[in-house]
Protein backbone atom coordinates (compact mmCIF):
# COMPACT_ATOMS: atom_id res chain seq x y z
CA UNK A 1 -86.19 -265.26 39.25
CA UNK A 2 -86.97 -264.16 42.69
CA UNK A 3 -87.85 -260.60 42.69
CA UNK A 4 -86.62 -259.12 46.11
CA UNK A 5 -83.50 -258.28 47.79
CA UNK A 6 -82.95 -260.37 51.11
CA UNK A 7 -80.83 -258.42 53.63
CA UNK A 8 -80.63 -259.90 57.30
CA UNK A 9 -82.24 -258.51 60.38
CA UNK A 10 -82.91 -258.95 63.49
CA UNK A 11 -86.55 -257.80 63.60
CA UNK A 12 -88.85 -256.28 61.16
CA UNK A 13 -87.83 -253.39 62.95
CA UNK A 14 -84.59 -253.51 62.08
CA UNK A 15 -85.54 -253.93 58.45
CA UNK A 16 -87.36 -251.05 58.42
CA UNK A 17 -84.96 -248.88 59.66
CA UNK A 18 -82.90 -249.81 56.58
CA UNK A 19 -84.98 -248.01 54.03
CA UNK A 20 -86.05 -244.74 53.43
CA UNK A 21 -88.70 -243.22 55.71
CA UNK A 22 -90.63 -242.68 53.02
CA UNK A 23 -90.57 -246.21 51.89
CA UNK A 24 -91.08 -247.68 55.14
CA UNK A 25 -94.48 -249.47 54.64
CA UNK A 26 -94.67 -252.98 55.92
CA UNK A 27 -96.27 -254.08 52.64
CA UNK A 28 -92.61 -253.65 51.40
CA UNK A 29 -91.08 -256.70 53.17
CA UNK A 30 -92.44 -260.64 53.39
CA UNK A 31 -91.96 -262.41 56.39
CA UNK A 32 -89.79 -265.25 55.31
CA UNK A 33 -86.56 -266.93 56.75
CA UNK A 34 -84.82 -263.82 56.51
CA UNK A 35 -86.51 -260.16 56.05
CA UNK A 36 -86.90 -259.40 52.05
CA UNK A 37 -87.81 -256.27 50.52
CA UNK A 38 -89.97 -256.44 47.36
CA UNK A 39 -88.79 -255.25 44.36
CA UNK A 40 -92.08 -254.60 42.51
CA UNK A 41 -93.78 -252.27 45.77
CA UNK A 42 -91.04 -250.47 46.20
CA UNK A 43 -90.65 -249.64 42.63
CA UNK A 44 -94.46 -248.71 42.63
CA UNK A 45 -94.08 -246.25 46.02
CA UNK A 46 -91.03 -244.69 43.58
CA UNK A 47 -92.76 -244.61 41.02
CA UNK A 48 -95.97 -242.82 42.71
CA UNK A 49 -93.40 -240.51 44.88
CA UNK A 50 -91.82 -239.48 41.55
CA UNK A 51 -95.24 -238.77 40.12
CA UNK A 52 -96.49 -236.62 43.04
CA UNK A 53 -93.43 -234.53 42.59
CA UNK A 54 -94.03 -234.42 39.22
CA UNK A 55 -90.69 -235.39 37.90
CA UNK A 56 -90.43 -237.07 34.59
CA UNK A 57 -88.90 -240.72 34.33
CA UNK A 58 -85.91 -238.98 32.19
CA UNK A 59 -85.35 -236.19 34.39
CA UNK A 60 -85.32 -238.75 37.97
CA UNK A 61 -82.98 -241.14 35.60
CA UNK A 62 -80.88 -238.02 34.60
CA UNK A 63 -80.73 -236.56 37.90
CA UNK A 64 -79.56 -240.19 39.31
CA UNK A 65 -77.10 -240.46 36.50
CA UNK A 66 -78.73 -243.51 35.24
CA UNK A 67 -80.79 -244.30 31.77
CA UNK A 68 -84.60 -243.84 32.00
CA UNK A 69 -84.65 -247.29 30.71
CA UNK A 70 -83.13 -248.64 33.93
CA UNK A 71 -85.17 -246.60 36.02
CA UNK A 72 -88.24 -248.05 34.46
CA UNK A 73 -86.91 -251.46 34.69
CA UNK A 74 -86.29 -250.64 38.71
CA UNK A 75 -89.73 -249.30 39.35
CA UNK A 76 -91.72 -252.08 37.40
CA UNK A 77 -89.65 -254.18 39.79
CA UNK A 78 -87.63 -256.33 36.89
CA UNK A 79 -84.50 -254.83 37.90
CA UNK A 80 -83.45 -255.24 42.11
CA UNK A 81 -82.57 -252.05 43.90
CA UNK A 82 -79.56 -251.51 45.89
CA UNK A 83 -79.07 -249.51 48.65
CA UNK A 84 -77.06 -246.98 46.33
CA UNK A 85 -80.00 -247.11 44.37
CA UNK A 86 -82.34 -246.39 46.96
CA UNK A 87 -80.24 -242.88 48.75
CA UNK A 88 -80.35 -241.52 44.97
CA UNK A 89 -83.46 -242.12 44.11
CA UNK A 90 -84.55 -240.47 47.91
CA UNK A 91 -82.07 -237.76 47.23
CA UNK A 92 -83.31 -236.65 43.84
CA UNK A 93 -87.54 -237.17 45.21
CA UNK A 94 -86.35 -234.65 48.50
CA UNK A 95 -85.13 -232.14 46.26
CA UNK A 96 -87.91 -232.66 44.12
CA UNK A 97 -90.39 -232.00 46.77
CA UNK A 98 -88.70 -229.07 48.02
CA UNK A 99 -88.48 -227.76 43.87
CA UNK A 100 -91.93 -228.07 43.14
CA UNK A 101 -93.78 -228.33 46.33
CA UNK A 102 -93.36 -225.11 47.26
């Protein structure tokens, strides 16, 4: 099973501009016939974000509405995220930031 979500662009650029600005590492996409973001480093940069807020898995997962089991299965990369995905996850790791970051 391929473990990345392929979404067209014009440019690696372009593909870039499609994530998060937080997730926007180049690491995160492979040059292939079309740009593909990969699952398993973007789940890690969550993952790591999340940490550095210091949010729990269950309280991210609860906070997206999701199970902590799926949340793990999205940031160890076995699960693909969607674009939904991603704007929750951001949304809940901003607020996060501004909770306990002060």
């Amino acid at each position: 099973m391929q473990k990345s979500l392929t979404i067209e662009s014009e440019s690696i650029e372009d593909a870039l501009k499609q994530l998060p600005d937080w997730l926007s590492e180049k690491e995160s996409i492979k040059t292939v016939e079309k740009w593909e973001y990969d699952w398993v480093s973007i789940g890690r940069q969550v993952r790591e974000r999340r940490k550095s807020t210091g949010m729990s898995l269950r309280s991210a997962a609860r906070w997206m509405s999701v199970s902590a089991t799926y949340l793990s299965d999205l940031e160890r990369g076995i699960l693909p995220w969607s674009s939904a995905r991603l704007k929750d996850i951001t949304n809940v790791l901003d607020m996060a930031e501004r909770t306990f970051n002060k």
